[in-house]
Structures are given as structure tokens and as C-alpha cells.
C-alpha atoms as a PDB file:
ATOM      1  CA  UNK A   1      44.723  87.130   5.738  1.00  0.00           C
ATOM      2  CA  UNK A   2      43.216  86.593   9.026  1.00  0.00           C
ATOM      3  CA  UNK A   3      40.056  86.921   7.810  1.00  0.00           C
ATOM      4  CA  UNK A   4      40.200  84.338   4.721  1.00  0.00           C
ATOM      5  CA  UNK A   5      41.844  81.701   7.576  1.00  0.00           C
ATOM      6  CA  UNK A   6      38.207  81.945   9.745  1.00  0.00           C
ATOM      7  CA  UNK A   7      36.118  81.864   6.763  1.00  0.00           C
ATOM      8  CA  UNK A   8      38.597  78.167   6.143  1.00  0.00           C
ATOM      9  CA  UNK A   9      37.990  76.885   9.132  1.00  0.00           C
ATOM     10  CA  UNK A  10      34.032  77.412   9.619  1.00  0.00           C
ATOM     11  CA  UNK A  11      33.572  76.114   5.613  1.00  0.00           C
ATOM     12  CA  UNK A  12      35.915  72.954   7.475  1.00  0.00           C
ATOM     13  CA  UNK A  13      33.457  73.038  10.385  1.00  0.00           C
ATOM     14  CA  UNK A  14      30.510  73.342   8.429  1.00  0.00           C
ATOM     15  CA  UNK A  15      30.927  70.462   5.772  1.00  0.00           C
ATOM     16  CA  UNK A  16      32.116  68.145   8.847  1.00  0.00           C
ATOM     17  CA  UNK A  17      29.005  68.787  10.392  1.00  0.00           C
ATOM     18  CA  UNK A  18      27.293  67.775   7.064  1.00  0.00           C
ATOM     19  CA  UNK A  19      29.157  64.248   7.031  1.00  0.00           C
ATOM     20  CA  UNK A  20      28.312  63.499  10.483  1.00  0.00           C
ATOM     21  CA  UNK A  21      24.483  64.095   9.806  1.00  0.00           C
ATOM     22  CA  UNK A  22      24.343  62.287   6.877  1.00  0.00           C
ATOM     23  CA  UNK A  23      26.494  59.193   8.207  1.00  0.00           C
ATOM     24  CA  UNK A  24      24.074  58.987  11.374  1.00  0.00           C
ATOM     25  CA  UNK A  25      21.010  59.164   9.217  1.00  0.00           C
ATOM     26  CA  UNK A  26      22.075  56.780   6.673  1.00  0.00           C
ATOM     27  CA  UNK A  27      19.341  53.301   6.813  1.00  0.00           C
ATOM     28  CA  UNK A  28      21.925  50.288   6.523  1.00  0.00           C
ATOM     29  CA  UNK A  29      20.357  47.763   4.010  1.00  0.00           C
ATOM     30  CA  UNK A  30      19.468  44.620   6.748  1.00  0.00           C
ATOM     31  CA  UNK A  31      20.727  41.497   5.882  1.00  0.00           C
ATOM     32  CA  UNK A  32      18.586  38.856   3.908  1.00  0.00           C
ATOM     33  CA  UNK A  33      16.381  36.954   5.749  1.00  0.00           C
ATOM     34  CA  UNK A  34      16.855  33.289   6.772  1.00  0.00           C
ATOM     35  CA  UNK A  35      13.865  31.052   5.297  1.00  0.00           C
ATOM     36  CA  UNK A  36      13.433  27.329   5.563  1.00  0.00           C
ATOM     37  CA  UNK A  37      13.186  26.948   1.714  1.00  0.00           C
ATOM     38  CA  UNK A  38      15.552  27.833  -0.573  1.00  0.00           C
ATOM     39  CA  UNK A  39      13.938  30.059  -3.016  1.00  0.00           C
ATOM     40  CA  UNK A  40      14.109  27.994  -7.040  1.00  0.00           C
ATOM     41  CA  UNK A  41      17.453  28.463  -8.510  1.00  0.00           C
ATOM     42  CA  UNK A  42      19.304  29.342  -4.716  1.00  0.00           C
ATOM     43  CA  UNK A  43      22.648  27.550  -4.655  1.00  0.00           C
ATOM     44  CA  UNK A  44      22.388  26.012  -1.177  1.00  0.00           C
ATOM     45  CA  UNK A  45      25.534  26.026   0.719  1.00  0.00           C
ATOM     46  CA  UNK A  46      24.653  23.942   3.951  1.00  0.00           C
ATOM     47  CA  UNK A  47      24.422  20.254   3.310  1.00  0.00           C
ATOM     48  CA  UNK A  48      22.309  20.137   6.154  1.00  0.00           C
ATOM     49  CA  UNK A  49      19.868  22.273   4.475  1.00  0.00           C
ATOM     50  CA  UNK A  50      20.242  20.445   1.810  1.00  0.00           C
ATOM     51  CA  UNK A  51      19.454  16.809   2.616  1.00  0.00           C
ATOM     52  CA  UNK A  52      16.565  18.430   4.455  1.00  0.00           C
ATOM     53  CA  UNK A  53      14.986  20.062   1.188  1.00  0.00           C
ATOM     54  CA  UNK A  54      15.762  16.675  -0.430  1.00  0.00           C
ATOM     55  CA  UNK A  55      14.011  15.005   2.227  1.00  0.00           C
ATOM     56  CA  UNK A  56      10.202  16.600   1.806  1.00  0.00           C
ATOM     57  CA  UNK A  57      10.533  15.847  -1.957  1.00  0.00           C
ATOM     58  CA  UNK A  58      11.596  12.204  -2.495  1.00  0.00           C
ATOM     59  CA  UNK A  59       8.775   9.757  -1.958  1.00  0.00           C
ATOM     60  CA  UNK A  60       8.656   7.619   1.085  1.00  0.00           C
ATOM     61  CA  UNK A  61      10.746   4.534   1.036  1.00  0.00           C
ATOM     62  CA  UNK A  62       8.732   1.487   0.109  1.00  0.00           C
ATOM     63  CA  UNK A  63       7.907  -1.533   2.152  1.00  0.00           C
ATOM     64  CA  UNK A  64      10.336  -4.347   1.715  1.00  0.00           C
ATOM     65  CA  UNK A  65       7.862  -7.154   1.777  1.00  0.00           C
ATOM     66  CA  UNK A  66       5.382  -5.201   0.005  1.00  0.00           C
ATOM     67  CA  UNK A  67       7.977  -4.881  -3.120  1.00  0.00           C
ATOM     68  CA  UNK A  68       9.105  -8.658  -2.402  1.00  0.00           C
ATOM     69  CA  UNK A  69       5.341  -9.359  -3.014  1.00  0.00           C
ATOM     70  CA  UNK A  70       4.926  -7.692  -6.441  1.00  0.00           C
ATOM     71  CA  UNK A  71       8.421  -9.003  -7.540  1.00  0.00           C
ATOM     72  CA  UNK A  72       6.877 -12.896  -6.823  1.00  0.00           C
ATOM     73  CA  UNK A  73       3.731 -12.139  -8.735  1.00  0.00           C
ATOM     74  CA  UNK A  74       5.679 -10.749 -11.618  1.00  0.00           C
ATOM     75  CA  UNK A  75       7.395 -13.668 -11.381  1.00  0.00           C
ATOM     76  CA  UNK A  76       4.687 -15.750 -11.201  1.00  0.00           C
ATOM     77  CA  UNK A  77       3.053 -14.397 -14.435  1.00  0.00           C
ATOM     78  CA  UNK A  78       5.489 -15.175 -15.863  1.00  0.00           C
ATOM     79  CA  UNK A  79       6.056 -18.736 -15.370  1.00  0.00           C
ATOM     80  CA  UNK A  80       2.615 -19.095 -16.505  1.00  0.00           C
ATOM     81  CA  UNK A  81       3.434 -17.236 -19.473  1.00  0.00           C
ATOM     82  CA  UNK A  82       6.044 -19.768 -19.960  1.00  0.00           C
ATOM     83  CA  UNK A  83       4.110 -23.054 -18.739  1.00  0.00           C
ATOM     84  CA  UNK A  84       6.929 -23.521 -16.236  1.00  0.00           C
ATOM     85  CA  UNK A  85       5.265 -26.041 -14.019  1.00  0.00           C
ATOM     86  CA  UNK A  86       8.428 -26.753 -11.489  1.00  0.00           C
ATOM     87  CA  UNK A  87       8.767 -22.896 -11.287  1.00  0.00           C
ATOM     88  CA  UNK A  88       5.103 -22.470 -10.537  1.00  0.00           C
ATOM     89  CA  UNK A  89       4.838 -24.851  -7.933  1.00  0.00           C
ATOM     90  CA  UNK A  90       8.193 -22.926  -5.972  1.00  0.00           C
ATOM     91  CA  UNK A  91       6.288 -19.649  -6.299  1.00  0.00           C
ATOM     92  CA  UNK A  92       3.215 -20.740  -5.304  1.00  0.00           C
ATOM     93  CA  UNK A  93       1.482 -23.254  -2.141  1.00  0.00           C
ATOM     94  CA  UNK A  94      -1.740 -23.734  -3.881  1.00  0.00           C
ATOM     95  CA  UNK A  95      -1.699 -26.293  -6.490  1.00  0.00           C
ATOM     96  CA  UNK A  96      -4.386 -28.122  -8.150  1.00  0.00           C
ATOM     97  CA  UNK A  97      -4.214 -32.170  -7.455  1.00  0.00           C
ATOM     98  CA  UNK A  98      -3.785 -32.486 -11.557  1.00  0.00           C
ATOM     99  CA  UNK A  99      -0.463 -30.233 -11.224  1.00  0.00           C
ATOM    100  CA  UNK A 100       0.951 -33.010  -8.519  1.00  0.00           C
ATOM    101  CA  UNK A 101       0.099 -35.580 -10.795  1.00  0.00           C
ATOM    102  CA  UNK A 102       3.378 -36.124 -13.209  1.00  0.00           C
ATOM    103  CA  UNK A 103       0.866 -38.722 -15.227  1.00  0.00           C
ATOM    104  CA  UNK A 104      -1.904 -35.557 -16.088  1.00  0.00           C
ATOM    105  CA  UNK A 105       0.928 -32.814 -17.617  1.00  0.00           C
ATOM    106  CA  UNK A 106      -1.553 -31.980 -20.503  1.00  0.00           C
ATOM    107  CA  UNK A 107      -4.605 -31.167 -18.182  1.00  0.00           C
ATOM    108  CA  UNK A 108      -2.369 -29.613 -15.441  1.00  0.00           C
ATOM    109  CA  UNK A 109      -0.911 -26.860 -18.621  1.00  0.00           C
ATOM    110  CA  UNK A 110      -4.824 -26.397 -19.559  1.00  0.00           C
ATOM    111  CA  UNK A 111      -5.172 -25.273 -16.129  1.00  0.00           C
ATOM    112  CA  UNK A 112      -2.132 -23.421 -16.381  1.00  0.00           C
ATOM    113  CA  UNK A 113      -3.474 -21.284 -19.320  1.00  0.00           C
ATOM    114  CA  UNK A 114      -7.378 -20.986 -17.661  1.00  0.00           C
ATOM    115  CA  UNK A 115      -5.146 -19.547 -15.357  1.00  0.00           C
ATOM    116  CA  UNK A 116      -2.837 -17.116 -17.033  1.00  0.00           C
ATOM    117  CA  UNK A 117      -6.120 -15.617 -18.680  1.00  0.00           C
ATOM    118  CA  UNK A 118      -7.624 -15.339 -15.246  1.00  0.00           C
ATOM    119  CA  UNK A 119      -4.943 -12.777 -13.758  1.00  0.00           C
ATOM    120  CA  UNK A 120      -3.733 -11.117 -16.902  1.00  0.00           C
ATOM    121  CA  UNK A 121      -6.124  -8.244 -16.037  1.00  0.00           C
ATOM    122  CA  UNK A 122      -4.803  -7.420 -12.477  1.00  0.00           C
ATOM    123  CA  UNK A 123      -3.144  -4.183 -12.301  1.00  0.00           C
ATOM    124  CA  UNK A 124      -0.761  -3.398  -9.773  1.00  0.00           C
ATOM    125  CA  UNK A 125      -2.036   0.428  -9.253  1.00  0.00           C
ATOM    126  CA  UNK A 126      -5.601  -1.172  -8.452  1.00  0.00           C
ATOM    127  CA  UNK A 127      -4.436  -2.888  -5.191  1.00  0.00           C
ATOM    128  CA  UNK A 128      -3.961   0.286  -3.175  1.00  0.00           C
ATOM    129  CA  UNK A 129      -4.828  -1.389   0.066  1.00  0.00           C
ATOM    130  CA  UNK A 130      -2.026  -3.400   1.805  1.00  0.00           C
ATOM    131  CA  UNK A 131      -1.287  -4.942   5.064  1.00  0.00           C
ATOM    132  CA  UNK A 132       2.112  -6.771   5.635  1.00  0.00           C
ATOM    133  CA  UNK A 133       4.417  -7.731   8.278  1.00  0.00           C
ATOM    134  CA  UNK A 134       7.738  -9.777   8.463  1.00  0.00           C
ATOM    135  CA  UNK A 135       5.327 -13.362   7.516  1.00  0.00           C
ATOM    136  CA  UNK A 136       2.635 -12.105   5.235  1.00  0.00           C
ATOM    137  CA  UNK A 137       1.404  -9.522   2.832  1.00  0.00           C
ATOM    138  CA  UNK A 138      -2.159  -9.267   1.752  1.00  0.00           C
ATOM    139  CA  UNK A 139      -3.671  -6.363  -1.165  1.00  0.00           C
ATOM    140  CA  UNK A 140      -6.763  -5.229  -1.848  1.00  0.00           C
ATOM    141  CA  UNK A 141      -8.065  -3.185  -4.211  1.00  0.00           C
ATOM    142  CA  UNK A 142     -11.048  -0.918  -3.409  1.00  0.00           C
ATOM    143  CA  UNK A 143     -14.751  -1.859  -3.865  1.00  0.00           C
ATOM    144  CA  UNK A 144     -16.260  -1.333  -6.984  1.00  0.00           C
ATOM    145  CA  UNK A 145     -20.057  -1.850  -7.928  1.00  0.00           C
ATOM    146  CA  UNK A 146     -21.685  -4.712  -9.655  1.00  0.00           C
ATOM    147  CA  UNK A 147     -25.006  -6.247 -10.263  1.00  0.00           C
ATOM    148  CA  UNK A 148     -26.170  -9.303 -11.697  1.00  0.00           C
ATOM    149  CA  UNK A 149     -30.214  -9.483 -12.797  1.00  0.00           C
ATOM    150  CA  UNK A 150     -32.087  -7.679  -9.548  1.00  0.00           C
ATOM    151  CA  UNK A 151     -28.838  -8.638  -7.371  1.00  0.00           C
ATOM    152  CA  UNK A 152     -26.881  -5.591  -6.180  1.00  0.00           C
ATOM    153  CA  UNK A 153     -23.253  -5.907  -5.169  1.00  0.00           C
ATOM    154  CA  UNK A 154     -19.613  -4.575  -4.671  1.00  0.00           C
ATOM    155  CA  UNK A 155     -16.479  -6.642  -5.679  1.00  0.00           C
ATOM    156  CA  UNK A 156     -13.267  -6.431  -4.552  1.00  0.00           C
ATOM    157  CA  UNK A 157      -9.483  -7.836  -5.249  1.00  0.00           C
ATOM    158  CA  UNK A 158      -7.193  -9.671  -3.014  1.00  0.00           C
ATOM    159  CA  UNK A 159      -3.783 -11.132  -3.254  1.00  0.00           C
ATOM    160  CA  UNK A 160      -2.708 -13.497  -0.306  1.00  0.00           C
ATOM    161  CA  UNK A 161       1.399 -14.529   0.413  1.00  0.00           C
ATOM    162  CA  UNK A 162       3.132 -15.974   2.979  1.00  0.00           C
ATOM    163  CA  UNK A 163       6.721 -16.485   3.327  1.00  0.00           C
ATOM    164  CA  UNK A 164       8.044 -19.996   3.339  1.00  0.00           C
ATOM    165  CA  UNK A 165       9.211 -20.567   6.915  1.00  0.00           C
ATOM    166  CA  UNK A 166      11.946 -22.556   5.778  1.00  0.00           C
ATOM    167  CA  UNK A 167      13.486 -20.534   2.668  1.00  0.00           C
ATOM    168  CA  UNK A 168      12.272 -16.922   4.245  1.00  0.00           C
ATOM    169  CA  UNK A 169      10.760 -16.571   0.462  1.00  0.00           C
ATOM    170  CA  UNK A 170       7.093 -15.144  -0.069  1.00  0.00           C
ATOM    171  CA  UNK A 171       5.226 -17.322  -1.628  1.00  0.00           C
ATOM    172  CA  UNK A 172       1.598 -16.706  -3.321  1.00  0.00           C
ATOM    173  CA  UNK A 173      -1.355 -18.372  -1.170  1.00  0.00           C
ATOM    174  CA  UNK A 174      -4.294 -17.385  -3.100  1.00  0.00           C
ATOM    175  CA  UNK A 175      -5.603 -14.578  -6.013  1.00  0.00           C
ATOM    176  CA  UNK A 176      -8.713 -13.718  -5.970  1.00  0.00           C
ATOM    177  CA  UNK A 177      -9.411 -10.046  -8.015  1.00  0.00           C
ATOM    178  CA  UNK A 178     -12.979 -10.408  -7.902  1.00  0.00           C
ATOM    179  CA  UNK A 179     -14.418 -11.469  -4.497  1.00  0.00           C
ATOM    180  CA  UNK A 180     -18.490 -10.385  -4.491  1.00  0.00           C
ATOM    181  CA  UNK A 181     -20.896  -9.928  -2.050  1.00  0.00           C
ATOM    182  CA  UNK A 182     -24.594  -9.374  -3.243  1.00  0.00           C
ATOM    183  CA  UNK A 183     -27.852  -8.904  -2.282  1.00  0.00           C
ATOM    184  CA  UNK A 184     -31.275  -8.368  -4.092  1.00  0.00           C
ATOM    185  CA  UNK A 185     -33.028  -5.541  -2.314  1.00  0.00           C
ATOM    186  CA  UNK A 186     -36.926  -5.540  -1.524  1.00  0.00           C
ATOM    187  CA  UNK A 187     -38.861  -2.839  -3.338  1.00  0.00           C
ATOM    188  CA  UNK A 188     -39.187  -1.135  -0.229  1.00  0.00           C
ATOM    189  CA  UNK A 189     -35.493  -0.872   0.294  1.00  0.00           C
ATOM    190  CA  UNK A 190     -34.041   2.961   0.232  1.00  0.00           C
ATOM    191  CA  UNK A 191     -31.047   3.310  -1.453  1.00  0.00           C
ATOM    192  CA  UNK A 192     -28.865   3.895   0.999  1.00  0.00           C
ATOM    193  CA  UNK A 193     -30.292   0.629   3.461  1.00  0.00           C
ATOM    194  CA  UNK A 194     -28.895  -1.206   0.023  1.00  0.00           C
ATOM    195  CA  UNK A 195     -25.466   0.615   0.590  1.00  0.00           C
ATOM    196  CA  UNK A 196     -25.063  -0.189   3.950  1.00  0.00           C
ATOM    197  CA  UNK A 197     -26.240  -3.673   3.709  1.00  0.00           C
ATOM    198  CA  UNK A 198     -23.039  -4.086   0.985  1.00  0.00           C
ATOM    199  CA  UNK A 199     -21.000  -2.501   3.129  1.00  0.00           C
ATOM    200  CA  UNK A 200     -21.762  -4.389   6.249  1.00  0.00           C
ATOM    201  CA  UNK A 201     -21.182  -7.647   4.114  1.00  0.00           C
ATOM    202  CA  UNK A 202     -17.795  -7.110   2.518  1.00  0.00           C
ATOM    203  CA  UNK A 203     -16.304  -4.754   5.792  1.00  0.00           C
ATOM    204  CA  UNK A 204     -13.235  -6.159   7.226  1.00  0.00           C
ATOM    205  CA  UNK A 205     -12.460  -4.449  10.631  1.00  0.00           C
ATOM    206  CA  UNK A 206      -8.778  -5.324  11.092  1.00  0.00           C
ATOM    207  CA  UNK A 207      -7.698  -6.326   7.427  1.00  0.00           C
ATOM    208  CA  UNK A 208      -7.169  -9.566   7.762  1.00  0.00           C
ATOM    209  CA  UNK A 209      -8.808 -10.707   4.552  1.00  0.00           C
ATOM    210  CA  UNK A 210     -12.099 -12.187   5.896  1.00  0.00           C
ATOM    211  CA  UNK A 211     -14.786 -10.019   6.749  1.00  0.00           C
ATOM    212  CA  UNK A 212     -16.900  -9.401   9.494  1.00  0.00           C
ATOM    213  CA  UNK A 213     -19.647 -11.764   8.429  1.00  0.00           C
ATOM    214  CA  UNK A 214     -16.735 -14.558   7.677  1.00  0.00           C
ATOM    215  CA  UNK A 215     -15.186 -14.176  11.238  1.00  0.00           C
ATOM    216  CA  UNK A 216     -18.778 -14.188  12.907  1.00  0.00           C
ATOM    217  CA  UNK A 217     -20.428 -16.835  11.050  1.00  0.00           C
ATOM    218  CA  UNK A 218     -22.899 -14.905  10.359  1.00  0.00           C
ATOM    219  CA  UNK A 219     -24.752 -14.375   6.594  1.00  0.00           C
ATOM    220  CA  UNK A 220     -24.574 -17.078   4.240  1.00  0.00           C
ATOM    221  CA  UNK A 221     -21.616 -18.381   6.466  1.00  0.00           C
ATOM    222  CA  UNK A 222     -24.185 -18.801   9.547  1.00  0.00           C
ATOM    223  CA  UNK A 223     -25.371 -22.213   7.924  1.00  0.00           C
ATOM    224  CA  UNK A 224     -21.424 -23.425   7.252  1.00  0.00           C
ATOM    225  CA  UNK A 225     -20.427 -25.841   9.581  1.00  0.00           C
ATOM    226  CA  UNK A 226     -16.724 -25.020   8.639  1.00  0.00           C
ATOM    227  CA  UNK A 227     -17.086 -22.228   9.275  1.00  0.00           C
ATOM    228  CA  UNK A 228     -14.884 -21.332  12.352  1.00  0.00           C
ATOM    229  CA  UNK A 229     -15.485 -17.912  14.666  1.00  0.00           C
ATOM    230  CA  UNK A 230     -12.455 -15.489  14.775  1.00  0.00           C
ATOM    231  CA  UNK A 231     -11.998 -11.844  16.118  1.00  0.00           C
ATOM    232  CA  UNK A 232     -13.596  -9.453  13.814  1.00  0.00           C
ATOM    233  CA  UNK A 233     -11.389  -6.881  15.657  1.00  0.00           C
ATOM    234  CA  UNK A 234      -7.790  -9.011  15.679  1.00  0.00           C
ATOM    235  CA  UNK A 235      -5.838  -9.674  12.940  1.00  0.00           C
ATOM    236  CA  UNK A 236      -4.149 -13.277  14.591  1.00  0.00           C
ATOM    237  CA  UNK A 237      -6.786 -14.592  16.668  1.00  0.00           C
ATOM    238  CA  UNK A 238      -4.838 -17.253  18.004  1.00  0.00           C
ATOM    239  CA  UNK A 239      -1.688 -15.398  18.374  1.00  0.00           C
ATOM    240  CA  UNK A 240       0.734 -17.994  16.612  1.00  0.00           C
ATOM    241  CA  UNK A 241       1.970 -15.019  14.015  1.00  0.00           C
ATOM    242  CA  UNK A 242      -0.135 -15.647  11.107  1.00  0.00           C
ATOM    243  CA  UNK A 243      -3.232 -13.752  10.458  1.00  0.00           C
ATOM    244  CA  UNK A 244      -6.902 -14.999  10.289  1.00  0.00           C
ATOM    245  CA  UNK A 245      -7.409 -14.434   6.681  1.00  0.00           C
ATOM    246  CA  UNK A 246      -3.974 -16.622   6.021  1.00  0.00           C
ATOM    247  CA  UNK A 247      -4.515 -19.022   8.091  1.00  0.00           C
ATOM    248  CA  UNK A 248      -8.138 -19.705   6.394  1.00  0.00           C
ATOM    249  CA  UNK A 249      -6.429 -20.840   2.835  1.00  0.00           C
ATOM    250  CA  UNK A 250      -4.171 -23.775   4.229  1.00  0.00           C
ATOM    251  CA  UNK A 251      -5.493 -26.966   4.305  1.00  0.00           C
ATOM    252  CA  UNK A 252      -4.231 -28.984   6.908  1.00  0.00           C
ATOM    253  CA  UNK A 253      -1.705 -30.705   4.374  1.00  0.00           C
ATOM    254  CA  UNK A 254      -0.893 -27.170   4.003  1.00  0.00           C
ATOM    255  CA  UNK A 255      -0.797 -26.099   7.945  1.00  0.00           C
ATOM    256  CA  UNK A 256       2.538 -27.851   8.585  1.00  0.00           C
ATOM    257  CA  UNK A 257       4.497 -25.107   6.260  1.00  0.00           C
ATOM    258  CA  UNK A 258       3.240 -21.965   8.534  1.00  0.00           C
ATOM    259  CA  UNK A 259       4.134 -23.836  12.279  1.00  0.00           C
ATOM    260  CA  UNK A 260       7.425 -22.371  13.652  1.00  0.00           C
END
């Protein structure tokens, strides 16, 4: 009896012993690590987290006046679709001296359709280049070769507004998708003297829309007497708001509109 009571207690001992070692020994399973990106298909719980992961995928938010400028273009085209001469003249300060003339409708709408034709090709994913504050927008498209006979050359697009002063409305100033600047090289010109020599010509060091040569004077401007120096390096030589290149398409009927 005695003996069946310590042979009990050391198979109690024994198997306690057992537990302990294997509870000590055990390797808890570590929690999952924290990441900064939810793995696909994670239900996220934090909202935090959330708007943050939302955040790196949505595109950035587009400029106001930038998609004010494209929404008055549309618009544009579309009163010359239409032949809407009133509608036209609100969306636009350059307009021919036939337009103003209520007595020469039928020539003004032959304009009008010259001039549908002449921006039906403009794309809006061409004019990748854009500069634009609260009183003007201007876009550019990149350059793009071109030659005519021995002439080699590079063209590029602009679109020119400026909002109305009065109504706070952009307004289109000028459209011109195929600006060129050429030169015909000597036969000892290298290739890439002929690249730099077009790039030189149609560079424009603080996007203003007129290039170097056009602010300098200098090219086949050096012989303009119109021609009127301006900071190759400043966008608003002058300082009264409105950039070089705007500034350049008023006329001085025209001038009044951009004064404060």
C-alpha cells in the first residue's frame, strides 16, 4: 500500500516536471507585423490608414485655371462650330476688323469657318506644357521637327488667355499650334551645330511665350523696330501682373482691358 502511494506521487512529480518543460520551451507565434501598405484584399480598419493609401493613388488635383482654360476653348470650338458670332466675340479679345463690322456678316462667317478648320486639329493631350497664375494661362506643346526645301526647323503650339479684369472670365488672346523657327544650314554645318542653333531660336527661359531671341531683339527680330527688349529671365518685366508674352498680343485698343 505504501509502496503503490510513492510510486503515485513520483509518476505526479514526474509528468509535472514534463508540463513545466514543455510550457517554458514552447515559441509563442509573434504577432503580425505592422506595414505601411495594406497587403491587396486587407480590410483596413483605420480610416487614417485609409485616406492615406487613398492618397498615393488618386491623381493630383488639377489646376483651376488650367481646367477654366480648356473649358473656354471647348467652348470656343464650339461657337465656331455653330457660327455664333456674339458668342465668339465674349470668348475671345482678338477679333478681325470684318467681325466688328455688322455691314460685312458674310465675310466675317468665311473667316469664321477658315477658322474652325484652322484649330480642329489641336489636341488637348499635345499641350503638355503650361504656365498659369490667377490672370493668365499659356500651353505649349513640345517641339516637333519640320523642314521646308533646305530649311531645317522645329514647330511648336501655343494657346494664350487672359481673364477679363472686369468679369474674372478667361478669355482666349491668341492660338497659334504651329509657331516655326527655321534655318538653312551651310554644308559645313554638323548636325548637332543645326540642333542647337533650333534650339537657341525657339528657347524660352521663363515661359512666358516669347523666346529668347523675341525678348532680346536679336535674330530676325534685331532689324524690327517694334520690337521692344524684355527679360529673357522674368516672366512680367514690368511688374504690372501680366506676363511678357501676354502683354505682346494687345494692341493698345486692347491694353485698356488688362490695367487694374
Amino acid at each position: 500500500m505504501y509502496k503503490k502511494f510513492i510510486i503515485t506521487i513520483a509518476v505526479i512529480i514526474i509528468v509535472a516536471i514534463i508540463i513545466t518543460v514543455i510550457f517554458f520551451n514552447t515559441k509563442k507565434t509573434p504577432p503580425p507585423a505592422v506595414t505601411d501598405t495594406p497587403l491587396e484584399n486587407e480590410i483596413i480598419d483605420s480610416t487614417e490608414q485609409l485616406e492615406s493609401v487613398q492618397s498615393e493613388n488618386l491623381p493630383r488635383e488639377p489646376i483651376k485655371s488650367l481646367n477654366q482654360a480648356w473649358a473656354v476653348f471647348d467652348e470656343y470650338v464650339s461657337a465656331l462650330n455653330a457660327r455664333d458670332i456674339p458668342r465668339i466675340k465674349d470668348l475671345s479679345y482678338q477679333q478681325s476688323e470684318t467681325c466688328s463690322n455688322p455691314d460685312k456678316e458674310k465675310e466675317c462667317l468665311l473667316i469664321i469657318d477658315n477658322l474652325t478648320k484652322f484649330v480642329q486639329d489641336i489636341k488637348k493631350e499635345d499641350y503638355i506644357n503650361n504656365s498659369e497664375d490667377k490672370s493668365q494661362v499659356i500651353l505649349s506643346t513640345s517641339l516637333r521637327r519640320d523642314s521646308i526645301g533646305r530649311q531645317e526647323g522645329v514647330l511648336r503650339g501655343y494657346i494664350y488667355f487672359a481673364r477679363d479684369q472686369f468679369s474674372g472670365s478667361l478669355k482666349i488672346l491668341a492660338i497659334d499650334p504651329n509657331r516655326g523657327w527655321f534655318y538653312q544650314p551651310k554644308e559645313t554645318d554638323a548636325k548637332d551645330f543645326i540642333e542647337k542653333k533650333l534650339l537657341d531660336m525657339s528657347k524660352d527661359s521663363d515661359e512666358d511665350g516669347l523666346t529668347d531671341f523675341q525678348e532680346s531683339c536679336l535674330g530676325s527680330y534685331f532689324e524690327n523696330t517694334a520690337c521692344t527688349n524684355t527679360d529673357q529671365n522674368k516672366k512680367d518685366t514690368d511688374g504690372d501682373g501680366w506676363w511678357d508674352g501676354i502683354e505682346f498680343f494687345f494692341n493698345e485698343n486692347r491694353k485698356a482691358i488688362l490695367n487694374d
